[in-house]
N, C-alpha and C. Protein backbone atom coordinates (compact mmCIF):
# COMPACT_ATOMS: atom_id res chain seq x y z
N UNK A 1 -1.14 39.78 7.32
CA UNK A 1 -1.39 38.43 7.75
C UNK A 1 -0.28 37.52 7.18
N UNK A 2 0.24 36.76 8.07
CA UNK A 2 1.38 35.84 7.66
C UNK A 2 0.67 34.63 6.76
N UNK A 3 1.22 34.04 5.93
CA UNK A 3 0.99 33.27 4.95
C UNK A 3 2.16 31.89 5.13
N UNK A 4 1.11 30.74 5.19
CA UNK A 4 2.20 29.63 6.11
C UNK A 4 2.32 28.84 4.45
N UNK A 5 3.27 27.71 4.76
CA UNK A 5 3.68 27.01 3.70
C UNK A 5 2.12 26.01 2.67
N UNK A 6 1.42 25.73 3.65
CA UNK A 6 -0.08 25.23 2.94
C UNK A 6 -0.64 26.28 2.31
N UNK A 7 -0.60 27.23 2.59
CA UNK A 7 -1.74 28.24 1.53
C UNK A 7 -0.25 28.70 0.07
N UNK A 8 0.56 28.21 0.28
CA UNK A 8 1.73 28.29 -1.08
C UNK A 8 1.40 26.84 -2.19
N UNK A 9 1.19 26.10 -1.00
CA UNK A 9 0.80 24.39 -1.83
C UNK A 9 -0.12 24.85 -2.25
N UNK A 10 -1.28 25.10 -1.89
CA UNK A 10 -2.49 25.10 -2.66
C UNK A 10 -2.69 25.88 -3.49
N UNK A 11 -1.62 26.96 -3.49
CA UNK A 11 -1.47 27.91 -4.76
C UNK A 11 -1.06 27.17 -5.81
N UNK A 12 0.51 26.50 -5.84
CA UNK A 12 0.63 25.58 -6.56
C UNK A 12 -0.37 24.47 -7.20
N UNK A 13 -1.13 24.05 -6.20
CA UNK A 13 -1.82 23.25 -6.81
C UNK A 13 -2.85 23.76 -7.78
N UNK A 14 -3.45 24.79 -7.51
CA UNK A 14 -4.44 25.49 -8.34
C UNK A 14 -3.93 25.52 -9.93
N UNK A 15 -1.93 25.71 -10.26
CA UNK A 15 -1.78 26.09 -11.12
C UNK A 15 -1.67 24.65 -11.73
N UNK A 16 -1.36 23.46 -10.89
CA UNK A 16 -1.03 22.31 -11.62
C UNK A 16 -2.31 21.28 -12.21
N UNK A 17 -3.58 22.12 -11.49
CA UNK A 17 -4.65 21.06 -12.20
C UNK A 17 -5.62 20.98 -11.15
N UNK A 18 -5.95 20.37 -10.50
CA UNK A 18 -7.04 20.04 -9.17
C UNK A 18 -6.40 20.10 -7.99
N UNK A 19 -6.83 20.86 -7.06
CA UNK A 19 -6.09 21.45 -5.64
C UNK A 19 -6.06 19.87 -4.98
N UNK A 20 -7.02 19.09 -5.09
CA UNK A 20 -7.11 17.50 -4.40
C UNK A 20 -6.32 16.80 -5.05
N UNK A 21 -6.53 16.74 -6.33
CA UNK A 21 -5.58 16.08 -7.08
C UNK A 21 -3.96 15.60 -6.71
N UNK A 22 -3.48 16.80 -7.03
CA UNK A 22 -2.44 17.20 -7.55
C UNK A 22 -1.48 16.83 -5.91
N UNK A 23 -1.68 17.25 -4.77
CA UNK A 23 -1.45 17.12 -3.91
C UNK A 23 -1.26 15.29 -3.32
N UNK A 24 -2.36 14.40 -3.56
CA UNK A 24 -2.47 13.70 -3.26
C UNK A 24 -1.26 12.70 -4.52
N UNK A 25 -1.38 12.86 -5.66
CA UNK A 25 -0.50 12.52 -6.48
C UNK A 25 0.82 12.55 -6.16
N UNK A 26 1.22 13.85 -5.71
CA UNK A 26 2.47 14.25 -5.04
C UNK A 26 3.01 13.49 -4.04
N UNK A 27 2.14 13.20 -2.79
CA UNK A 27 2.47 12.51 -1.92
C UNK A 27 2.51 10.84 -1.74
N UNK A 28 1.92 10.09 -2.95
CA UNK A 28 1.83 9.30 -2.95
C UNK A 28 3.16 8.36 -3.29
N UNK A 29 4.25 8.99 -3.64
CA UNK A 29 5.67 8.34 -3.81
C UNK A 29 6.21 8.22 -2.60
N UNK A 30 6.41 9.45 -1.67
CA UNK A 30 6.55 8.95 -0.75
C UNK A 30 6.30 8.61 0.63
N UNK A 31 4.26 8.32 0.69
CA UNK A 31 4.06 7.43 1.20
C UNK A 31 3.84 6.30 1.00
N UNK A 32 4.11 5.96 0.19
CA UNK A 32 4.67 4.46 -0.59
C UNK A 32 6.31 3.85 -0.14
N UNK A 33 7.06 4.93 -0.27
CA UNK A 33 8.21 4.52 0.13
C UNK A 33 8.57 4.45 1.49
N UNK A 34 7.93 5.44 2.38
CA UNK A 34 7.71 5.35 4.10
C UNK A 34 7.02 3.91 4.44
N UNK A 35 6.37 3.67 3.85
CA UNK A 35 5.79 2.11 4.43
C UNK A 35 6.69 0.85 3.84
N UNK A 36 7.56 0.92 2.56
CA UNK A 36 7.83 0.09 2.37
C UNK A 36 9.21 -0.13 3.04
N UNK A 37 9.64 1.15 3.68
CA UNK A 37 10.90 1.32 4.26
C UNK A 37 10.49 0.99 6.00
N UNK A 38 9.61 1.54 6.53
CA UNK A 38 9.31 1.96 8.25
C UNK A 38 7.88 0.77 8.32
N UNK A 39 7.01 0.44 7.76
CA UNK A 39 5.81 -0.29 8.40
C UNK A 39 5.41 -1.29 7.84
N UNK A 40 6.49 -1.92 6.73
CA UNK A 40 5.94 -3.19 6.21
C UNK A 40 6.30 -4.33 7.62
N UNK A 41 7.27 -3.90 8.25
CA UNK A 41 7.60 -4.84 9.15
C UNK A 41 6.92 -5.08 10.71
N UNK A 42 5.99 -4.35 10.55
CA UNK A 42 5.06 -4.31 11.92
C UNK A 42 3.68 -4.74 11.62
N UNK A 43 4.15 -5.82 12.56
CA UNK A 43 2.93 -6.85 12.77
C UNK A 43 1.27 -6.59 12.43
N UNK A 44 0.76 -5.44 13.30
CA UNK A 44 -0.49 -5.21 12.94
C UNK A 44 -0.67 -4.43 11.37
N UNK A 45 0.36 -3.54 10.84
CA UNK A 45 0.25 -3.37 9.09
C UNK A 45 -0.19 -4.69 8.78
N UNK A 46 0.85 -5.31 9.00
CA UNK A 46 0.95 -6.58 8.18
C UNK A 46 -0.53 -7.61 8.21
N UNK A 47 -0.84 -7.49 9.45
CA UNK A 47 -1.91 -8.60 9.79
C UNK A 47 -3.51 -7.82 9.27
N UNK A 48 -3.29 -6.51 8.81
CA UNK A 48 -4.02 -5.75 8.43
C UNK A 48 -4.56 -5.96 6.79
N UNK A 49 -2.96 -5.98 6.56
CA UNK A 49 -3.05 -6.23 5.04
C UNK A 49 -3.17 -7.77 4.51
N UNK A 50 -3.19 -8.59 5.73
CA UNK A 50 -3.59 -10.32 5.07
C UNK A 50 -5.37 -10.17 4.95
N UNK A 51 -5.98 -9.07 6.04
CA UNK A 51 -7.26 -9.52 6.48
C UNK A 51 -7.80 -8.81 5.01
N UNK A 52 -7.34 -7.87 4.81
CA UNK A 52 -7.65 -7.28 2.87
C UNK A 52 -7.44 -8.04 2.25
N UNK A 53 -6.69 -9.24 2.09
CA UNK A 53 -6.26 -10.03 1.22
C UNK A 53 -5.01 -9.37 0.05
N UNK A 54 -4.61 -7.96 0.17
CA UNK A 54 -3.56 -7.44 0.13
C UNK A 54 -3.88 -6.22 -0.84
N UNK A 55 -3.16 -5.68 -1.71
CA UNK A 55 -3.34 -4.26 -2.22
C UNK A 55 -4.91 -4.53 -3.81
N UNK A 56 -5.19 -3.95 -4.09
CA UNK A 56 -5.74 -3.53 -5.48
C UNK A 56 -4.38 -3.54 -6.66
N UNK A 57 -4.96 -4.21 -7.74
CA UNK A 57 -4.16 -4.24 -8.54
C UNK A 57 -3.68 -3.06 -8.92
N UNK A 58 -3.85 -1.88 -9.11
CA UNK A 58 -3.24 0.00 -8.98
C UNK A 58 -1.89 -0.16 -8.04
N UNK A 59 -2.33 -0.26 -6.73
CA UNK A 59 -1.27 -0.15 -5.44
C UNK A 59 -0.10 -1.36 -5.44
N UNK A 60 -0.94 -2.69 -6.19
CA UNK A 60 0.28 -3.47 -6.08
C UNK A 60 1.49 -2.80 -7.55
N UNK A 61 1.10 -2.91 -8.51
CA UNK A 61 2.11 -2.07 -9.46
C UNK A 61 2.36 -1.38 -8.76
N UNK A 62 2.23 -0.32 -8.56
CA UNK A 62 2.80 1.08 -7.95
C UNK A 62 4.18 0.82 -6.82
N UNK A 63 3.75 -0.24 -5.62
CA UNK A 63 4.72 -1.03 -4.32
C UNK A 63 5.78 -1.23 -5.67
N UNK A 64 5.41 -2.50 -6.52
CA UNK A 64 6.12 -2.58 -7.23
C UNK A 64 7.18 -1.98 -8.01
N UNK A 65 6.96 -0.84 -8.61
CA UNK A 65 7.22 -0.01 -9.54
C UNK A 65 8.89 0.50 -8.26
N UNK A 66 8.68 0.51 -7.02
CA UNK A 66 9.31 1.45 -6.29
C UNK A 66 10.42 0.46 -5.95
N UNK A 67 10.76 -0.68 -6.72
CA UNK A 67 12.54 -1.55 -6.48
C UNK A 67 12.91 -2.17 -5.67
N UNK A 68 11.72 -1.89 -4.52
CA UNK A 68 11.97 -2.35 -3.43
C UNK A 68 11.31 -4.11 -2.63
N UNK A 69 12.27 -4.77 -3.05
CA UNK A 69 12.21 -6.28 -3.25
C UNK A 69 12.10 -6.72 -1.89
N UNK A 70 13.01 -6.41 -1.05
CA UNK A 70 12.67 -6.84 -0.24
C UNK A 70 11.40 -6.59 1.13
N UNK A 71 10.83 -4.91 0.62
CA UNK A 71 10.42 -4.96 1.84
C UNK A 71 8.64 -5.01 0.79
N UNK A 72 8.79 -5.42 -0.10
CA UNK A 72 7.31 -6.10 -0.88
C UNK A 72 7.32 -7.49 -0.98
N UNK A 73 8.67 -8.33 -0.52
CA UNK A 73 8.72 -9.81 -0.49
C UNK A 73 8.02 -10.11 0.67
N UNK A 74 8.39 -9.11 1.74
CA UNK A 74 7.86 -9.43 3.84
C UNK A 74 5.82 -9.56 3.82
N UNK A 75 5.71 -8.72 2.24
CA UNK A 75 4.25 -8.92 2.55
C UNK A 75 3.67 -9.83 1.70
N UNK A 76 4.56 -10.18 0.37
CA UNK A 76 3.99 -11.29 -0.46
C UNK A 76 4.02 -12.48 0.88
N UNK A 77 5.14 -12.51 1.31
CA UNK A 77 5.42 -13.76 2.12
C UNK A 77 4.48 -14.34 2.88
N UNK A 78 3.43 -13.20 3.59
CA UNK A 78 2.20 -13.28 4.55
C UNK A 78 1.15 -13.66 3.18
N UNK A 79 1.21 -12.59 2.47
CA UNK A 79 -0.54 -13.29 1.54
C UNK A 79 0.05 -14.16 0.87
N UNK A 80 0.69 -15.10 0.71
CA UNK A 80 0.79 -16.25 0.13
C UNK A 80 0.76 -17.27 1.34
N UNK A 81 1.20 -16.90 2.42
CA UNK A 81 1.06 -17.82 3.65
C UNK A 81 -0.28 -18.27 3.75
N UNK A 82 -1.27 -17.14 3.58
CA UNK A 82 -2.61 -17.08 3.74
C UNK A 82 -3.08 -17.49 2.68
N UNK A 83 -2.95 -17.30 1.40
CA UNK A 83 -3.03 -18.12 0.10
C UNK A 83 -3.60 -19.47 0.57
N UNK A 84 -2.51 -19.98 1.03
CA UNK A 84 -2.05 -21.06 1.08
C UNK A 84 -3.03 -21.98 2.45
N UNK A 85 -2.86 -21.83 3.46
CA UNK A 85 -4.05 -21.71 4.19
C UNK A 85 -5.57 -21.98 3.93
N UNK A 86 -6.31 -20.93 3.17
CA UNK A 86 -7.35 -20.87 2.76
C UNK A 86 -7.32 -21.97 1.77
N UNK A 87 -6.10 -22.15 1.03
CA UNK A 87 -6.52 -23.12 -0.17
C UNK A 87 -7.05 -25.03 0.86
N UNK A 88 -5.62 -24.79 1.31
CA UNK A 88 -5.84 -26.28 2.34
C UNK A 88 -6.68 -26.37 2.72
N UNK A 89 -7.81 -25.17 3.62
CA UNK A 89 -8.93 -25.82 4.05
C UNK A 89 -9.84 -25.90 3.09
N UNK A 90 -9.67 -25.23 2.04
CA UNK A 90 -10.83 -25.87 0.85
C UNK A 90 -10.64 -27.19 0.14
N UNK A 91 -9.57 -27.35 0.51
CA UNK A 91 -9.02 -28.34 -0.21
C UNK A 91 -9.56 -29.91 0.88
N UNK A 92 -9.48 -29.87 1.88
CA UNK A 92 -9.63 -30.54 3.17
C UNK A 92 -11.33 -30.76 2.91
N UNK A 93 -11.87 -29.71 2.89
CA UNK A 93 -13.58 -29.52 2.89
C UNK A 93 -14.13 -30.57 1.72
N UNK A 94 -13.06 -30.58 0.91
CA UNK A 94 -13.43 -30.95 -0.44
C UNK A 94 -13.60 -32.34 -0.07
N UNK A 95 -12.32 -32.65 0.12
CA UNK A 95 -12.35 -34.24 0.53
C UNK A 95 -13.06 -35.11 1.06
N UNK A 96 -13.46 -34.50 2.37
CA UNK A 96 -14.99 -34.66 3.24
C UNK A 96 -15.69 -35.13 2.51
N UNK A 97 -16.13 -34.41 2.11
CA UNK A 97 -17.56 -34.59 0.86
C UNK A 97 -17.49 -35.61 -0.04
């Protein structure tokens, strides 16, 4: 029986600690760096990540951690837009009253 490249990962992984683990750890650099390179700049990511109000403090270090200024500025730029927004109409509501 032929033996494909996934049943070698999961060998590996067995030896490095937790088969879920270890894998997901692995991949997480660079799907971090695929989005900050290929999908920070498309609209529905983006409009995705205002309606979250943006990462968990874990994921924002981590974006961070990876140097990449400009394509973590394209999304500060939106949740602070929205920041900003939400503050005005509270701010507006306030006044009313």
């Amino acid at each position: 029986m032929e033996k494909h490249r996934t049943y070698f990962n999961l060998l590996d992984a067995f030896k490095k600690g937790c088969p879920i683990c270890f894998p997901v750890k692995e991949n997480i650099p660079k799907s971090m760096d695929d989005f900050l390179c290929e999908r920070v700049n498309g609209p529905g990511t983006r409009n995705e990540i205002g309606k979250s109000s943006g990462y968990c403090n874990r994921h924002a270090r981590q974006l961070q951690s990876f140097g990449d200024g400009f394509g973590q500025s394209i999304i500060d730029e939106d949740l602070l837009g929205i920041l900003k927004e939400k503050t005005e109409k509270s701010t507006k509501r306030v006044r009313k009253k």
